[in-house]
Protein backbone atom coordinates (compact mmCIF):
# COMPACT_ATOMS: atom_id res chain seq x y z
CA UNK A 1 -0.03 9.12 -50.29
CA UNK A 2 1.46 10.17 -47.06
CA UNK A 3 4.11 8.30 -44.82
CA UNK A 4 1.20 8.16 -41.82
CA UNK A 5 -1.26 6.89 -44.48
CA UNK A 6 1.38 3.94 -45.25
CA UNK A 7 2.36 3.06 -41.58
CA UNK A 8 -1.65 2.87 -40.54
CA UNK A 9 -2.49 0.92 -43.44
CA UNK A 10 0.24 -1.34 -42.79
CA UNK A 11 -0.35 -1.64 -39.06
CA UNK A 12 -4.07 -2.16 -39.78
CA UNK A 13 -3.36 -4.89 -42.59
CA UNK A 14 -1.33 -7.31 -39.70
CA UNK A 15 -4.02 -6.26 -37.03
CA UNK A 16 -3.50 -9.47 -34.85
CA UNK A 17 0.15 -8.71 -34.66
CA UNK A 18 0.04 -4.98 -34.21
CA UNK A 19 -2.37 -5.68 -31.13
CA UNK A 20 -0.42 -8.56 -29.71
CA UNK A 21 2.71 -6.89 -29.53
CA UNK A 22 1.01 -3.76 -28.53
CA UNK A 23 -0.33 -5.44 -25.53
CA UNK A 24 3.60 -7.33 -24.63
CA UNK A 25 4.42 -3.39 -24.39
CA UNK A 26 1.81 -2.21 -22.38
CA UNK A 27 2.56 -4.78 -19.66
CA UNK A 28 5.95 -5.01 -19.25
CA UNK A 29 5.75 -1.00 -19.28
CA UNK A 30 2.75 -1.40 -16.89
CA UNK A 31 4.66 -3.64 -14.95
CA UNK A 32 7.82 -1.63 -14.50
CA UNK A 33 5.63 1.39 -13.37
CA UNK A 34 3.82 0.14 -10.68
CA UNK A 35 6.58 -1.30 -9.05
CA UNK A 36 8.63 2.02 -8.99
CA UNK A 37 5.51 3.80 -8.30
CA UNK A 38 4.03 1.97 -5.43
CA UNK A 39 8.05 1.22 -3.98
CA UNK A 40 8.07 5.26 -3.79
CA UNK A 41 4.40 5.18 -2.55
CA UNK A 42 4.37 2.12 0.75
CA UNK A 43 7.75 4.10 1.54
CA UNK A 44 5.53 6.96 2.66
CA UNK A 45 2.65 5.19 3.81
CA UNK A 46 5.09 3.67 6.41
CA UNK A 47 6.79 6.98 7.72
CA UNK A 48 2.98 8.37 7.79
CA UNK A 49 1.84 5.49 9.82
CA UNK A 50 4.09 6.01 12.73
CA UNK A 51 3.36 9.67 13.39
CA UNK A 52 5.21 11.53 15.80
CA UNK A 53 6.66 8.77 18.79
CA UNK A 54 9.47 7.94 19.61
CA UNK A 55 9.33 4.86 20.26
CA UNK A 56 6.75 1.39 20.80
CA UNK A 57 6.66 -0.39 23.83
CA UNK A 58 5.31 -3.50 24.04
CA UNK A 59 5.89 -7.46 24.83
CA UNK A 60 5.94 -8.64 21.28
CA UNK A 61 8.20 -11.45 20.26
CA UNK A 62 9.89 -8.88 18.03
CA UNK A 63 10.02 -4.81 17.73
CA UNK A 64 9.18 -5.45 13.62
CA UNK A 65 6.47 -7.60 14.46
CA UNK A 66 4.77 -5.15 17.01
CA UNK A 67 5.31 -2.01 14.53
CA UNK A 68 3.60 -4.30 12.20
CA UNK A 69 0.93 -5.08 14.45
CA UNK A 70 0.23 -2.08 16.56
CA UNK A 71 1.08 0.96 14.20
CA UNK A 72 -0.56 -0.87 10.58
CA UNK A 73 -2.57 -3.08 11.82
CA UNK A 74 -0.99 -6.33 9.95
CA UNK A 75 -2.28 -8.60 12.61
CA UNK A 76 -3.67 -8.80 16.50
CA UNK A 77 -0.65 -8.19 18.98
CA UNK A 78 -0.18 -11.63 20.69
CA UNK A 79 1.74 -10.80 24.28
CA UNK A 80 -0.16 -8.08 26.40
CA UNK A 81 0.56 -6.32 29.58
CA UNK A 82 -0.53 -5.42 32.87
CA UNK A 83 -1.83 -2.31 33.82
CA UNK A 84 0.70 -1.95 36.83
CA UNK A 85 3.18 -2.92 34.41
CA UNK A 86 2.41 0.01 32.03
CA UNK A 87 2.34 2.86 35.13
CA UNK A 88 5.81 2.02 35.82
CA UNK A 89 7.02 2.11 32.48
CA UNK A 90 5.19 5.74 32.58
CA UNK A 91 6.71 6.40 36.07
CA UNK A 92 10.12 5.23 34.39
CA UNK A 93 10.29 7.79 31.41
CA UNK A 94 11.06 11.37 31.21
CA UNK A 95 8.12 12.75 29.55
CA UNK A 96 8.04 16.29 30.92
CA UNK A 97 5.23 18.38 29.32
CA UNK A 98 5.54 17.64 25.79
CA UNK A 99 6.31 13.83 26.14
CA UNK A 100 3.47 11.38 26.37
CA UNK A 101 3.22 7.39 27.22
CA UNK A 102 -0.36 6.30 25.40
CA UNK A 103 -1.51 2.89 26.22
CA UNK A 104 -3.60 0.61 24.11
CA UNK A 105 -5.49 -2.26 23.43
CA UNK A 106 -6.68 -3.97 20.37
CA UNK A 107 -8.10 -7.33 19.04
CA UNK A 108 -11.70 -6.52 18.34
CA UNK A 109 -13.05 -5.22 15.20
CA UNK A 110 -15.95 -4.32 13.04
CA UNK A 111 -16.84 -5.62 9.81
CA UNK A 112 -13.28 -6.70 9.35
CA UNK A 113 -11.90 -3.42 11.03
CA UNK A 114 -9.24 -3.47 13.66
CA UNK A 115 -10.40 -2.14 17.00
CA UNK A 116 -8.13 0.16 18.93
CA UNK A 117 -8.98 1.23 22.61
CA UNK A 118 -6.82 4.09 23.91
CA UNK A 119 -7.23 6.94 26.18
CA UNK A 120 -8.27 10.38 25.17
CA UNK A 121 -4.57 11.41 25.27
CA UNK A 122 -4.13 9.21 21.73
CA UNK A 123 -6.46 12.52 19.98
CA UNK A 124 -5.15 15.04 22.34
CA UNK A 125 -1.01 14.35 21.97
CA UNK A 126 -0.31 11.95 19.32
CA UNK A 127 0.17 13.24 15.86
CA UNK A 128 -0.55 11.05 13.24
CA UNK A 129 1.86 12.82 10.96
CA UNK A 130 4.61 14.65 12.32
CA UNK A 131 3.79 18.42 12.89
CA UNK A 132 -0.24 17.50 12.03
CA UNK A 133 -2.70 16.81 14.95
CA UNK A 134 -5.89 14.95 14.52
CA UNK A 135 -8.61 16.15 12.50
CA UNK A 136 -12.34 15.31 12.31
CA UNK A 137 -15.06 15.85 9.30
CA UNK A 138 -17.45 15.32 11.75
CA UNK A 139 -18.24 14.97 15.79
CA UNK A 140 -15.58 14.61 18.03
CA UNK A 141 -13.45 12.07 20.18
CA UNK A 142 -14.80 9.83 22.36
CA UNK A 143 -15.30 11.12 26.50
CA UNK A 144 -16.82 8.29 28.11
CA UNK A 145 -17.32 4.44 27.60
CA UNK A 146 -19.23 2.86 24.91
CA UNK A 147 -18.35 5.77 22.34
CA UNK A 148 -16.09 5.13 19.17
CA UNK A 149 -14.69 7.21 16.60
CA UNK A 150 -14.49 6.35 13.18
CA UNK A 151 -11.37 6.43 10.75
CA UNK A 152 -12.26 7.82 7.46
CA UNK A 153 -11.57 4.59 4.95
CA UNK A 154 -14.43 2.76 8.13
CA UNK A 155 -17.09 5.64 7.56
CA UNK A 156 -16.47 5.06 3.93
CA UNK A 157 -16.20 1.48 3.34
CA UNK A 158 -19.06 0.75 5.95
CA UNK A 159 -21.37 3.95 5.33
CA UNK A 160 -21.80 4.07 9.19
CA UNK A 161 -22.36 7.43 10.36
CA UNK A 162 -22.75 9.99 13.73
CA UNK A 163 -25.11 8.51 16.26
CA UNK A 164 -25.21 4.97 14.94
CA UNK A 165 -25.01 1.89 17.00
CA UNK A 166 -22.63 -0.85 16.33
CA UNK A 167 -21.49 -4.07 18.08
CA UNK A 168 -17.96 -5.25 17.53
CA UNK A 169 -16.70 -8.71 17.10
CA UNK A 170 -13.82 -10.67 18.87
CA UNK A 171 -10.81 -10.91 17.02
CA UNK A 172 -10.26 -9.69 13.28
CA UNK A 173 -9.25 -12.41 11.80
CA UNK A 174 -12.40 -14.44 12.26
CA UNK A 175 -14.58 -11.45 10.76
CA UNK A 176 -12.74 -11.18 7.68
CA UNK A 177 -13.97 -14.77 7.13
CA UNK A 178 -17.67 -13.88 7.01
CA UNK A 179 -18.09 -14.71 3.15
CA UNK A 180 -16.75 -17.79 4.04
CA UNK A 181 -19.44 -20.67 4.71
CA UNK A 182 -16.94 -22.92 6.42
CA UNK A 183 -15.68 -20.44 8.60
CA UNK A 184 -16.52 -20.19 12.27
CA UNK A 185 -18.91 -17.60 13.30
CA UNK A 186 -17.24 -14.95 15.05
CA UNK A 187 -18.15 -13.66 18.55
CA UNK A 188 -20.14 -10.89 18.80
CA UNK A 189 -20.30 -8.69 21.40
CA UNK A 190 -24.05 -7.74 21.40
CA UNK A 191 -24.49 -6.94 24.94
CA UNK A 192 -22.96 -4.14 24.48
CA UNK A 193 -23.56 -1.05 21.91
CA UNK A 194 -21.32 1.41 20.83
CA UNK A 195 -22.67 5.01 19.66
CA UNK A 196 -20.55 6.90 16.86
CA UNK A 197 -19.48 10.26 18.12
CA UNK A 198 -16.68 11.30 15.81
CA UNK A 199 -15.57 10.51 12.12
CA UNK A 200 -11.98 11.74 11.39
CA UNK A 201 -10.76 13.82 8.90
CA UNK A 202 -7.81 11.03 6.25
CA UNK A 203 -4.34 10.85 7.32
CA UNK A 204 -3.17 8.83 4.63
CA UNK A 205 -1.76 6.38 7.13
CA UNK A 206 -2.96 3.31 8.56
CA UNK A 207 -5.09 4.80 11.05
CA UNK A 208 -7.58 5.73 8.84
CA UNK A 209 -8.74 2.29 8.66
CA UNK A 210 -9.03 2.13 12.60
CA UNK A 211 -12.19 1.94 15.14
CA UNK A 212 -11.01 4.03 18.22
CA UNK A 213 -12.89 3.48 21.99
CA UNK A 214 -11.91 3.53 25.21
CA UNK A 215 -10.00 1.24 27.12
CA UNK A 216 -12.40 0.39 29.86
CA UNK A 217 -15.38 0.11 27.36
CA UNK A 218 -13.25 -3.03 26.01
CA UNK A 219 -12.51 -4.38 29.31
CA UNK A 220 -15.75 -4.56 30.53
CA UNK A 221 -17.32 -6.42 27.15
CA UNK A 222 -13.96 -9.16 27.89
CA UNK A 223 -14.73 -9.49 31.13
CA UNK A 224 -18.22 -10.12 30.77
CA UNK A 225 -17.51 -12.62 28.66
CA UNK A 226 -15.42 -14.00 31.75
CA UNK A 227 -18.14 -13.78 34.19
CA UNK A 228 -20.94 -15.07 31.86
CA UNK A 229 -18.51 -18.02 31.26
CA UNK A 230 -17.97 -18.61 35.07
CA UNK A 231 -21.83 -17.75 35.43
CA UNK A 232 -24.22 -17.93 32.86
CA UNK A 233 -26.99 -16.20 34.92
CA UNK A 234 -24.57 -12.68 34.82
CA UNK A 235 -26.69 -10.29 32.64
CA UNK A 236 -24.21 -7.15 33.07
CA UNK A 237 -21.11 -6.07 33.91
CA UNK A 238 -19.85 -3.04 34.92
CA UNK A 239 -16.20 -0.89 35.40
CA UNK A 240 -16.05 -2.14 39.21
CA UNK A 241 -16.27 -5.69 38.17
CA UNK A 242 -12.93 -5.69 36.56
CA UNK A 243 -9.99 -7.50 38.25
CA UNK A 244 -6.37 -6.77 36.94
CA UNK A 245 -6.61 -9.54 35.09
CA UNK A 246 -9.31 -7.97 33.09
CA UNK A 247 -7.25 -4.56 32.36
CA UNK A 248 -4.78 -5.62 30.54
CA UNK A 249 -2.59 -3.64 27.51
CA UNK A 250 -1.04 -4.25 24.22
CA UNK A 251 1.35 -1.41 23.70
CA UNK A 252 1.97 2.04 24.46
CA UNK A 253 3.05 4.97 22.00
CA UNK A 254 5.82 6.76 23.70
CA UNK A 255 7.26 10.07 22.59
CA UNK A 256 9.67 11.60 25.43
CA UNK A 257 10.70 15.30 26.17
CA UNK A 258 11.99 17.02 23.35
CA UNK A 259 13.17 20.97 23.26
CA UNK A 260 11.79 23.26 21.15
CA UNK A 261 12.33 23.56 17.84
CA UNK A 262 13.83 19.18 18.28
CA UNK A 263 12.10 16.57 16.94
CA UNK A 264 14.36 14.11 18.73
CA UNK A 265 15.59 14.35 22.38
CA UNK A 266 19.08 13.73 23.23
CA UNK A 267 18.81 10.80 26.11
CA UNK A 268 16.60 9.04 23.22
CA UNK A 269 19.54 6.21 23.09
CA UNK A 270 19.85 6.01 26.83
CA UNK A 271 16.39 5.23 27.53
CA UNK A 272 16.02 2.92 25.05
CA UNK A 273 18.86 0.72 26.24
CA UNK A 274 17.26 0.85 29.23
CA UNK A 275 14.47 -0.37 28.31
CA UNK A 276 15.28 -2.79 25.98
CA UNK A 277 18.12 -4.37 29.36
CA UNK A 278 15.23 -4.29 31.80
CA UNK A 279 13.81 -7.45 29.78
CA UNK A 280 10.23 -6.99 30.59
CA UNK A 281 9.31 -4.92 27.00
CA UNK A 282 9.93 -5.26 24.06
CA UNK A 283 10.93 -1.85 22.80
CA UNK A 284 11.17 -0.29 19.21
CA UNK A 285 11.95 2.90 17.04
CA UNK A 286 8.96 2.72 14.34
CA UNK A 287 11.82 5.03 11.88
CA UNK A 288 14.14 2.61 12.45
CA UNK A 289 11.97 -0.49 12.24
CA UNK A 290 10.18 0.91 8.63
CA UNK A 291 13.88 1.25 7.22
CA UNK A 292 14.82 -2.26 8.55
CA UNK A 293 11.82 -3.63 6.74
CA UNK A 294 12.77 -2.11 3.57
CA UNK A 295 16.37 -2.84 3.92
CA UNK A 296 14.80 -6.44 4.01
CA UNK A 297 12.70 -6.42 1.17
CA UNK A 298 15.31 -4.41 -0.73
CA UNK A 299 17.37 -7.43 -2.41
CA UNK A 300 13.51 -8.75 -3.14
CA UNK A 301 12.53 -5.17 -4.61
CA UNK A 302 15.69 -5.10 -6.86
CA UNK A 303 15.23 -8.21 -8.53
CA UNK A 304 11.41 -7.72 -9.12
CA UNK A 305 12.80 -4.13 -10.48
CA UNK A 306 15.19 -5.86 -12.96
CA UNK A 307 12.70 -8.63 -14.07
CA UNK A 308 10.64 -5.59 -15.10
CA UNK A 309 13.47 -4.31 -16.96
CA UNK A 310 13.87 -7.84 -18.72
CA UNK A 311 10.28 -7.70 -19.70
CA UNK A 312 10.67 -4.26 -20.91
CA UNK A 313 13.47 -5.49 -23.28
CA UNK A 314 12.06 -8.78 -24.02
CA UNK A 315 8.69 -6.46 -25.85
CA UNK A 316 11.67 -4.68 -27.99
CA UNK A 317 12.82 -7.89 -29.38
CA UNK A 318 8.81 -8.77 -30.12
CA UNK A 319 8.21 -5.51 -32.13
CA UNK A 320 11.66 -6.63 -33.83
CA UNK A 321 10.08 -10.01 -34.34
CA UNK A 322 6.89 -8.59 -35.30
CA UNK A 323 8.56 -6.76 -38.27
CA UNK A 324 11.06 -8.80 -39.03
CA UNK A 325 8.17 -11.64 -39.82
CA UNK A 326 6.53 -8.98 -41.71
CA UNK A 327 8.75 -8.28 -44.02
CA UNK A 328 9.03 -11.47 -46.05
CA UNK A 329 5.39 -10.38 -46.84
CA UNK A 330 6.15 -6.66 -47.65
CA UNK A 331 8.61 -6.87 -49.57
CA UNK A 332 6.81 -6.46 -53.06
CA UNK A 333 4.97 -3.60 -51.06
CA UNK A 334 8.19 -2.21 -50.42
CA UNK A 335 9.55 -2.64 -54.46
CA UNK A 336 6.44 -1.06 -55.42
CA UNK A 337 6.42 2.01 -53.45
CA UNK A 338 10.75 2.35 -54.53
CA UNK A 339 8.90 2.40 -58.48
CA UNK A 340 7.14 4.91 -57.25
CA UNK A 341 9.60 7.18 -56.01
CA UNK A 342 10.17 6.23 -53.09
CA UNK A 343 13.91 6.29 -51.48
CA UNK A 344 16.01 3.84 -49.86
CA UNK A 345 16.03 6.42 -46.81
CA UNK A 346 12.01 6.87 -46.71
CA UNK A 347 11.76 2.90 -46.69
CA UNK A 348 14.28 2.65 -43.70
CA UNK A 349 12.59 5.72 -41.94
CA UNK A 350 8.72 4.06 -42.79
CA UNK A 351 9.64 0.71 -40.62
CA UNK A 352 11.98 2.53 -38.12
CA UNK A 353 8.57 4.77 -37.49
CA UNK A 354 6.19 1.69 -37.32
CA UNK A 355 8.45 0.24 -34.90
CA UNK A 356 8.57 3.40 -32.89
CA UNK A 357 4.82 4.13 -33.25
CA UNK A 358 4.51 0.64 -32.15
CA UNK A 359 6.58 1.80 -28.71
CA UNK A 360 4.39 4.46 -28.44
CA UNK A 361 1.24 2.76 -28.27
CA UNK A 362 2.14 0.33 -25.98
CA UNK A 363 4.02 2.83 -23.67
CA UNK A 364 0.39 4.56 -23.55
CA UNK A 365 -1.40 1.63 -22.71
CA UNK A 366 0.90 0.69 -20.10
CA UNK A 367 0.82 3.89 -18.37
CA UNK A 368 -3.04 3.61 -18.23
CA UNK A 369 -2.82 0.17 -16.99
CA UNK A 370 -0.04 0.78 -14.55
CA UNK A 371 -2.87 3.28 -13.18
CA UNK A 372 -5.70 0.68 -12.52
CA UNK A 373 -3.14 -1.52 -11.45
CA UNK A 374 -1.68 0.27 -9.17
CA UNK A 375 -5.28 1.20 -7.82
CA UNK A 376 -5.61 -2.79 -7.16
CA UNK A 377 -2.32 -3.15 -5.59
CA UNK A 378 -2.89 -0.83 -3.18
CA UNK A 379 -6.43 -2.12 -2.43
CA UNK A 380 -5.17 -5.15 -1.48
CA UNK A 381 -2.25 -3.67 0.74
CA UNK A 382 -4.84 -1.97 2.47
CA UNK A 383 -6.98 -4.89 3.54
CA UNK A 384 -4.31 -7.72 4.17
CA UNK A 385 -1.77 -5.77 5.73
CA UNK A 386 -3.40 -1.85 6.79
CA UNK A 387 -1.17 -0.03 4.87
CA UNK A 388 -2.60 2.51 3.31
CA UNK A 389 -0.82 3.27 -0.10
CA UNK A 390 -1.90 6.12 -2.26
CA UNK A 391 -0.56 5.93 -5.82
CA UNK A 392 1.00 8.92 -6.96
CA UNK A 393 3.35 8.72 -10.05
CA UNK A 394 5.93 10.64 -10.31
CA UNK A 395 5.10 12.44 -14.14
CA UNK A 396 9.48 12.17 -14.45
CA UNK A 397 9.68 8.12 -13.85
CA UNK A 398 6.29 7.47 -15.79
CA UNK A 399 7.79 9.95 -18.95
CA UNK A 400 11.30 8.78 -18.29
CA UNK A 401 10.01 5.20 -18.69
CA UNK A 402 7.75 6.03 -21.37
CA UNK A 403 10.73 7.54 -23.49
CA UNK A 404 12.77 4.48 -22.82
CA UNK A 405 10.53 2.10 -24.29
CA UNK A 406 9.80 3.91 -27.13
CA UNK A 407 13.51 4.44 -27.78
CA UNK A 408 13.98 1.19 -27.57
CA UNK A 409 11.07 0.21 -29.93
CA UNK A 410 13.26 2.07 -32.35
CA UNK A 411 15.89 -0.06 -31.83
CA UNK A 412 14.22 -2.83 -32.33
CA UNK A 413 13.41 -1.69 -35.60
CA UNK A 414 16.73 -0.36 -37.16
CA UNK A 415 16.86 -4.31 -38.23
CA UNK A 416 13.79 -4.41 -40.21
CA UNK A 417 14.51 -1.53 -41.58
CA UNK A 418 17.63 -2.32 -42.63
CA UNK A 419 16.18 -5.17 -44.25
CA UNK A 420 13.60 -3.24 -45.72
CA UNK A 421 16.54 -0.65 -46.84
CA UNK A 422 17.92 -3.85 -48.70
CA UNK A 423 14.62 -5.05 -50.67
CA UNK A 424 15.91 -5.27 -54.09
CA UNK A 425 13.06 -3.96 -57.07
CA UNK A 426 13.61 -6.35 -59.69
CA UNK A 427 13.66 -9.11 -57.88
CA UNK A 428 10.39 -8.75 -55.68
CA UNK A 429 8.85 -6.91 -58.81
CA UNK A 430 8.87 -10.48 -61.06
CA UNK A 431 5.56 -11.42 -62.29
CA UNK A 432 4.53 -13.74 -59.52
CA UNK A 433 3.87 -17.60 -60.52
């Protein structure tokens, strides 16, 4: 009889335990994974998500909170500006030819996604990854009011395609409540439809999950709203209806002048200060506002790291447990296969190989669940906050991990097996009774 024949006859004979402690493994490794893997992964989804500006102007209580809100679409901005008040800030900055200042405007949505209206600029000059312009799988950008393009997670999620019609809905909040029956209804917009013209190509970032229009397409459906309010017998509303109360801003994406071959221009620090003393914006460097936010969360992210660890260790001492229970059980096994020729040294090596095959399985199963898990994880980052997160782990951390556990699975079983080592024959060979 082989050694493999013994161990899977002996793992099969405790079934309930060998699964059990299996499954302890599989999730603390599963659990240690994903958070290394998607701590790697929101790192990038964060640098994607702010493409190539320099900075993010806007009157937000905080330059976190409007990164948060205008570049991942975490929540509605709150503060807005004036449209006079964003052509000075242009007229202010030193954009030369390469620079650009791109206002915009959000708030609506569309089956739960955010609405963003821009100018054509936002397709034209902002990158949504540094060095990459915009792409589309089909149509193109929008050219007139009442046109949207589509991010690709939208045209996915929603199977809305080129030419359709769609109404949007105030607020986004409200129409992520729809399954709820106590919720209020949302507001719909249904005076006015919008025709698909474009579907971009992924990014990987946030944007993906964005509805893109034009600003005065989204001023005219507010201020109708106005108008009908202060006149229910209004049945339209037009571009020279709008007061400047009705064209009003949330941010603007702001990359200066750079030189060739630069990524950053030099007077970068001098015109934020600028802004940031003038008092009217609040102003913000998305690169320096992502590594804030993890600088935050990094005390958080190193406990979480080292409870994972803990786990990890704590599913060593089971499969030492496991054994160690087993072998008051075994040990006649154990005198029985020493009659037969069997070594001190083969006993010892039998349990330390259970223990370790024990690692094994477990480290396999936790890999595969770190992989659904991590699937999850990310779907819910993506629809409570707009970060898109695409799990990719690193083959090094997921065999580095795996290794680890089952090394220390064979730890964990030196005792048994020294225990096993120690079974004396003649005493756990006495006619039992």
């Amino acid at each position: 009889m082989s050694d493999w024949t013994i161990i899977l006859r002996s793992l099969r004979t405790r079934l309930f335990s060998t699964v059990t402690t299996s499954l302890t493994v599989a999730v603390a490794v599963a659990l240690l994974l994903v958070l290394l893997v998607l701590r790697a992964s929101a790192a990038s989804a964060f640098e994607r998500g702010s493409g190539d500006m320099h900075l993010l102007v806007s009157r937000e209580s905080s330059p976190l909170i409007s990164v948060l809100s205008s570049v991942f679409y975490a929540d509605p901005p709150k503060r807005s500006m004036t449209l006079d008040q964003f052509e000075s800030l242009k007229a202010s900055l030193p954009l030369g030819d390469t620079g650009y200042c791109i206002p915009l405007q959000q708030g609506d949505s569309f089956r739960g996604f955010p609405v963003t209206a821009t100018t054509p600029e936002f397709f034209t000059k902002f990158k949504p990854n540094p060095g990459e312009a915009w792409g589309f799988e089909q149509g193109r950008a929008f050219d007139k009011p009442f046109e949207v393009v589509l991010g690709s997670a939208v045209a996915k999620a929603t199977g809305v395609g080129l030419g359709d019609r769609l109404f949007l809905t105030h607020g986004i909040a409200q129409s992520r409540q729809l399954g709820d029956a106590n919720a209020m209804k949302p507001h719909e917009h249904s005076d006015f439809a919008y025709t698909v013209v474009g579907i971009l190509a992924p990014t990987g970032g946030s944007h993906d999950r964005a509805i893109f229009t034009d600003l005065t397409s989204t001023w005219i459906i507010h201020a109708h709203d106005r108008r009908e309010r202060d006149d229910p017998s209004i049945t339209t509303t037009t571009a020279q209806d709008l007061t400047p109360a009705d064209q009003l801003l949330n941010v603007a994406y702001v990359r200066l002048a750079t030189r060739a071959g630069s990524n950053t221009p030099a007077n970068l620090p001098q015109v934020f200060d600028s802004l940031r003393r003038g008092g009217t914006f609040t102003v913000a460097s998305p690169a320096d506002q992502i590594k804030n936010l993890f600088r935050i969360v990094s005390s958080v992210d190193r406990v979480l790291v080292a409870m994972a660890i803990v786990v990890v260790f704590s599913s060593a001492i089971a499969i030492m447990l496991a054994l160690y229970n087993s072998m008051e059980q075994r040990r006649r096994q154990i005198a029985i296969l020493r009659v037969l020729g069997a070594s001190r040294a083969r006993i010892f090596s039998l349990v330390l190989t259970e223990s370790a095959l024990l690692g094994v399985i477990g480290a396999i199963a936790g890999v595969v669940v770190s992989l659904a898990a991590g699937v999850l994880v990310a779907g819910a980052m993506r629809t409570q906050l707009g970060l898109v997160i695409t799990p990719r782990p690193d083959p090094r951390v997921v065999l580095g991990v795996a290794l680890a556990t089952v090394l220390l699975a064979c730890l964990a079983g030196i005792i048994p097996a020294l225990v096993a080592y120690r079974t004396s024959v003649a005493k756990n060979l006495r006619p039992i009774g």
